[in-house]
C-alpha atoms as a PDB file:
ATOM      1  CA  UNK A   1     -12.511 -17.435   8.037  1.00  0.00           C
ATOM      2  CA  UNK A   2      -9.830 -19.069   6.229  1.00  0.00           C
ATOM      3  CA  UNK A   3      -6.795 -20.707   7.695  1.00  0.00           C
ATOM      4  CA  UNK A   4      -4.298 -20.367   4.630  1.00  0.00           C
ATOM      5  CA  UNK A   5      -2.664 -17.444   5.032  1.00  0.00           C
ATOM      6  CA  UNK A   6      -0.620 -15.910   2.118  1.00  0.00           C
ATOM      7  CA  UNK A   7       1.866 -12.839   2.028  1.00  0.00           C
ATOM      8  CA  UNK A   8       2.770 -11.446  -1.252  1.00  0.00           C
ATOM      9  CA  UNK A   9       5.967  -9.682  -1.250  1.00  0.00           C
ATOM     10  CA  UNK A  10       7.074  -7.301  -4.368  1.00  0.00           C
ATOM     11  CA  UNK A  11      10.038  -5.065  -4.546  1.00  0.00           C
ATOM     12  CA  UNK A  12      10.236  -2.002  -7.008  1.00  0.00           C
ATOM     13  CA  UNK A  13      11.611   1.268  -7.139  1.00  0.00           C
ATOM     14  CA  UNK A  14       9.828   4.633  -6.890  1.00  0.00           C
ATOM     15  CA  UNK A  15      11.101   8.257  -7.670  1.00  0.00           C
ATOM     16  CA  UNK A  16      10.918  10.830  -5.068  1.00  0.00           C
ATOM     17  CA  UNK A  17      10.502  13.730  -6.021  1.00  0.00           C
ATOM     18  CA  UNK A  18      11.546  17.083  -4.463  1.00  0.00           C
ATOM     19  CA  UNK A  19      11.446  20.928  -5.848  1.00  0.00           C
ATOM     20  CA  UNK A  20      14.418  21.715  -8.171  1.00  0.00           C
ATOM     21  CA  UNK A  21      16.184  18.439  -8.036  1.00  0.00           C
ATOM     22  CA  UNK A  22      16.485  15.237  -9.326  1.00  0.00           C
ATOM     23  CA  UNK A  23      14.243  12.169  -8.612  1.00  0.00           C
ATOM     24  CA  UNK A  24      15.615  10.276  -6.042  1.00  0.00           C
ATOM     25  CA  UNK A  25      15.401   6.618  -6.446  1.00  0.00           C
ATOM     26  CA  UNK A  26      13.711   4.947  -3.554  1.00  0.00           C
ATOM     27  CA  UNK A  27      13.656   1.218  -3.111  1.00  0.00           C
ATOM     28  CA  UNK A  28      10.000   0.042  -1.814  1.00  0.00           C
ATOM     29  CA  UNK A  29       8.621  -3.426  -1.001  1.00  0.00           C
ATOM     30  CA  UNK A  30       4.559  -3.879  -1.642  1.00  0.00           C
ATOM     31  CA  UNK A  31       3.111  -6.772   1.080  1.00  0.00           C
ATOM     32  CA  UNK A  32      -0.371  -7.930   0.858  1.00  0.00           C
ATOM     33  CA  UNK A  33      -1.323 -10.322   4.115  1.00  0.00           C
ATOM     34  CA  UNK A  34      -4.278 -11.980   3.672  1.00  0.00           C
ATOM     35  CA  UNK A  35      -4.965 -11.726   7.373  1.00  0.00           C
ATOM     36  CA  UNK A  36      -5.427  -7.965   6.762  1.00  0.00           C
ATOM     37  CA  UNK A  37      -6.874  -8.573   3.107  1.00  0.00           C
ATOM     38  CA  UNK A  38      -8.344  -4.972   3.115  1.00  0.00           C
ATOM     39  CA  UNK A  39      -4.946  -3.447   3.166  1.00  0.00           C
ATOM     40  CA  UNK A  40      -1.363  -3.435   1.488  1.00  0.00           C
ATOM     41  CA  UNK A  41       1.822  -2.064   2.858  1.00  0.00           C
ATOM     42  CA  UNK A  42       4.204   0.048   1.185  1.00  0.00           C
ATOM     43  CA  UNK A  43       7.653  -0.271   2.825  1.00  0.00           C
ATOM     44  CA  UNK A  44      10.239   2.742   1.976  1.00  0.00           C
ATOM     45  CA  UNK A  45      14.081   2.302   2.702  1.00  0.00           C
ATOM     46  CA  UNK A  46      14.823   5.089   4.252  1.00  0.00           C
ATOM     47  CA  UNK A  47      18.722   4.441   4.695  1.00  0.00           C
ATOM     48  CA  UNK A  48      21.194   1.114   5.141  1.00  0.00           C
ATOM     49  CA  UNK A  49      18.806  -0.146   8.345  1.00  0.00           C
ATOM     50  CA  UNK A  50      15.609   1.625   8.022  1.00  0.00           C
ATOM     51  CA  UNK A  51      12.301   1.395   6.434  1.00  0.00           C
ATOM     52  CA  UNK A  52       9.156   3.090   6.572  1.00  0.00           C
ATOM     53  CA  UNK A  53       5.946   1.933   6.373  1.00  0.00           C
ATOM     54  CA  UNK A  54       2.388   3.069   4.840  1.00  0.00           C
ATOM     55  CA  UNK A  55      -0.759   1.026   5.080  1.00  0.00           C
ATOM     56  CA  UNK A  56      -3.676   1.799   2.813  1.00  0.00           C
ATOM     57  CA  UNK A  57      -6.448   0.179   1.639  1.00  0.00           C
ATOM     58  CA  UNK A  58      -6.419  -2.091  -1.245  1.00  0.00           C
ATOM     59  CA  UNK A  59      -9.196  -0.272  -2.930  1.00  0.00           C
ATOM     60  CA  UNK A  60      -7.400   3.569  -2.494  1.00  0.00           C
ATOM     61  CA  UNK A  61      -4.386   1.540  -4.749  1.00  0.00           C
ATOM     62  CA  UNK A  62      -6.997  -0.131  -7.185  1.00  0.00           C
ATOM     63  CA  UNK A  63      -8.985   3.667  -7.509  1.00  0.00           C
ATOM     64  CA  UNK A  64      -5.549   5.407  -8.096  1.00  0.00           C
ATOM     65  CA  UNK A  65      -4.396   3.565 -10.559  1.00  0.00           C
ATOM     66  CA  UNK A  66      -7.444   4.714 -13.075  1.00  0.00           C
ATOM     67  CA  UNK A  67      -7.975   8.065 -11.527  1.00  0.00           C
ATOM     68  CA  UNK A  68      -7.103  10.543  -8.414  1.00  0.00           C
ATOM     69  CA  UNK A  69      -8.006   8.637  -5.028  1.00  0.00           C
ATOM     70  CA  UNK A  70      -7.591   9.139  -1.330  1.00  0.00           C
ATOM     71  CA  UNK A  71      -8.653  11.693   1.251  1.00  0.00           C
ATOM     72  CA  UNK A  72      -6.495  12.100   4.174  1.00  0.00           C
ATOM     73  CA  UNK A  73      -2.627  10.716   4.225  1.00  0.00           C
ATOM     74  CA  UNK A  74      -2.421   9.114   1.225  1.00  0.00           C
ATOM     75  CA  UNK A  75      -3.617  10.005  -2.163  1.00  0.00           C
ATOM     76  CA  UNK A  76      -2.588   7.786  -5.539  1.00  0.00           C
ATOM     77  CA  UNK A  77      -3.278   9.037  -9.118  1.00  0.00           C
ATOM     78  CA  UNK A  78      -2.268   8.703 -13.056  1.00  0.00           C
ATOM     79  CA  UNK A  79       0.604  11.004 -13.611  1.00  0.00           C
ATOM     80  CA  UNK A  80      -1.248  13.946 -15.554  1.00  0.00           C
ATOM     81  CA  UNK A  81       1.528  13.782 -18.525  1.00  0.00           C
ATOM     82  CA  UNK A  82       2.314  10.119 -18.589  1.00  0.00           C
ATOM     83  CA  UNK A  83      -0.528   6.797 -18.450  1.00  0.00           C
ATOM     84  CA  UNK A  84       2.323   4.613 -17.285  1.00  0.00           C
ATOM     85  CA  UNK A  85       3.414   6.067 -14.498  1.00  0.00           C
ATOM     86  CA  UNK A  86       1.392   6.767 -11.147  1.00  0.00           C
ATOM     87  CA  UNK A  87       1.866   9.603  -8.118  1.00  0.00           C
ATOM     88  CA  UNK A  88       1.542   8.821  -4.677  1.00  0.00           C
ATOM     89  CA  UNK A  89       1.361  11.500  -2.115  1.00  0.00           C
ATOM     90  CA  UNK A  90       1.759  10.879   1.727  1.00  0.00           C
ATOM     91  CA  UNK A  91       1.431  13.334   4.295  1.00  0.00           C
ATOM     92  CA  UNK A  92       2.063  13.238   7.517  1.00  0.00           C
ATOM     93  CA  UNK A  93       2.552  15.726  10.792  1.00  0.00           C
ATOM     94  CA  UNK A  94       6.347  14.749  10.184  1.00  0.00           C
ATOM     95  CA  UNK A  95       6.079  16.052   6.283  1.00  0.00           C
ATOM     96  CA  UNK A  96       5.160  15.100   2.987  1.00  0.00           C
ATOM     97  CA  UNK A  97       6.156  13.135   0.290  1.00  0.00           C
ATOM     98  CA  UNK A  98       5.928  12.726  -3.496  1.00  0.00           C
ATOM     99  CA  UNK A  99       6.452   9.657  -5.697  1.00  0.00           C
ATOM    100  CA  UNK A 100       6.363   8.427  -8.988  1.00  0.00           C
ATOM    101  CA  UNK A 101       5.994   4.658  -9.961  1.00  0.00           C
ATOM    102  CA  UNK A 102       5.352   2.676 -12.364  1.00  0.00           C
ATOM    103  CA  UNK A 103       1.810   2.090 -13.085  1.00  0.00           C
ATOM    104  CA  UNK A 104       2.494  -1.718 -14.550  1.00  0.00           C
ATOM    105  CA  UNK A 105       4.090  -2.746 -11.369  1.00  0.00           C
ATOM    106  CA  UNK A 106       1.635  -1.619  -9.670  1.00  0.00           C
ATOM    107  CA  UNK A 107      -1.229  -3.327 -11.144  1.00  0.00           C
ATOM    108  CA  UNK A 108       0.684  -6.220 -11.581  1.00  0.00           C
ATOM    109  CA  UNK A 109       0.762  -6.067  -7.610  1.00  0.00           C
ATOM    110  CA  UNK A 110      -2.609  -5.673  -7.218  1.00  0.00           C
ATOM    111  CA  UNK A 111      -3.390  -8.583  -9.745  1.00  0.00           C
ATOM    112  CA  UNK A 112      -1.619 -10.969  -7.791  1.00  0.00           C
ATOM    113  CA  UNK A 113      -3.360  -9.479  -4.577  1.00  0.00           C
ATOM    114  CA  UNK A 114      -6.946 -10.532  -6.450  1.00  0.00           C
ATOM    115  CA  UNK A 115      -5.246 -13.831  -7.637  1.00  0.00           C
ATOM    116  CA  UNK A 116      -5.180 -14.445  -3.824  1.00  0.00           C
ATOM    117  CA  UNK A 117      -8.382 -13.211  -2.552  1.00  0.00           C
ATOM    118  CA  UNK A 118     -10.591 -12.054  -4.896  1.00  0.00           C
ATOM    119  CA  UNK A 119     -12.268  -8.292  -4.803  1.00  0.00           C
ATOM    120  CA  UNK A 120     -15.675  -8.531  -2.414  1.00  0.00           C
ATOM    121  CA  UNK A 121     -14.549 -12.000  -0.841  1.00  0.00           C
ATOM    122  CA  UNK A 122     -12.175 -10.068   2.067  1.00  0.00           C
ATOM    123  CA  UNK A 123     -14.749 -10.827   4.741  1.00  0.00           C
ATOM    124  CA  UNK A 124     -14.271 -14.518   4.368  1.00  0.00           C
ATOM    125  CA  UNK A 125     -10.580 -13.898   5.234  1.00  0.00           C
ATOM    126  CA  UNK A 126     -11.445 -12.033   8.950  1.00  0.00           C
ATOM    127  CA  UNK A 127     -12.138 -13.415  12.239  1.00  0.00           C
ATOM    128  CA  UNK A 128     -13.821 -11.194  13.923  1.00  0.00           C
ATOM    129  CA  UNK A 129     -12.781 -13.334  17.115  1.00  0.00           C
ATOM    130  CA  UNK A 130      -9.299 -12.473  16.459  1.00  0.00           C
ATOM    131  CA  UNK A 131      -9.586  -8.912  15.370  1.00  0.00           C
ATOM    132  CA  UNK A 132     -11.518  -8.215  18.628  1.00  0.00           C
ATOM    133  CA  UNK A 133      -8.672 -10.228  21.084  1.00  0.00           C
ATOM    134  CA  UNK A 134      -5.812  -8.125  19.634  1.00  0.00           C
ATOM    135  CA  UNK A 135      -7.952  -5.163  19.971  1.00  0.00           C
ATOM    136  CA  UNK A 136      -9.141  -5.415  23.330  1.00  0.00           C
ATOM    137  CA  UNK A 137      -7.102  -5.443  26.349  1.00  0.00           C
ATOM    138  CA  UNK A 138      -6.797  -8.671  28.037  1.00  0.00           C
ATOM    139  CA  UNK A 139      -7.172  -8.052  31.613  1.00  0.00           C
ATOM    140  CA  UNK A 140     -10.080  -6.087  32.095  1.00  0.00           C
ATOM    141  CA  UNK A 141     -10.504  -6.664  35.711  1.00  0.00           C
END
């Protein structure tokens, strides 16, 4: 496991998009921790105070970018009628959600996440050890 952590922070906007109405701007920060090098985080601001979060796998954002990806709460794909931009669906029990982004930031994002810990080398990032002690409770008497 290694010891020097990195978090890559990015911010950029993304256009939600709702039935007979203009795209609403949304401004979202992208985080990549290499102590969770599997996933990234996609933090929406949801008003002056709030933000919402979405974890997905690293992979799911790689996959979407080049062609439709995900099964489940989150799904990422090329816009149908435009190579540079990319949709990203999330669903939840609370709703649903549609957004356009750009599909430059986006890779540039996930470039920098690679620059960091290269694509088949996330295992060398995890302690199992550690994984397992936040899991587990710690008084199992």
């Amino acid at each position: 496991m290694r010891n020097d952590h990195v978090t890559l922070r990015s911010t950029a906007v993304f256009d939600l998009l709702a039935p007979q109405t203009p795209a609403v701007p949304v401004q979202v920060e992208l985080r990549y921790d290499t102590r969770d090098p599997y996933a990234v985080v996609a933090a929406f601001r949801t008003g002056r105070a709030g933000w919402v979060e979405w974890v997905f796998a690293r992979d799911l954002l790689a996959d979407g970018l080049i062609a439709y990806a995900g099964e489940g709460d989150v799904a990422i794909r090329p816009a149908a009628d435009d190579p540079e931009v990319v949709v990203i669906e999330l669903s939840s029990p609370s709703g649903h959600a549609v957004f356009e982004a750009s599909a430059q930031e986006l890779a540039d994002f996930l470039d920098r996440t690679y620059d960091v810990v290269v694509p088949g080398n996330e295992s060398l990032w995890v302690s199992i050890d550690e994984a397992l002690t936040r899991l587990l409770p710690h008084d199992l008497s």
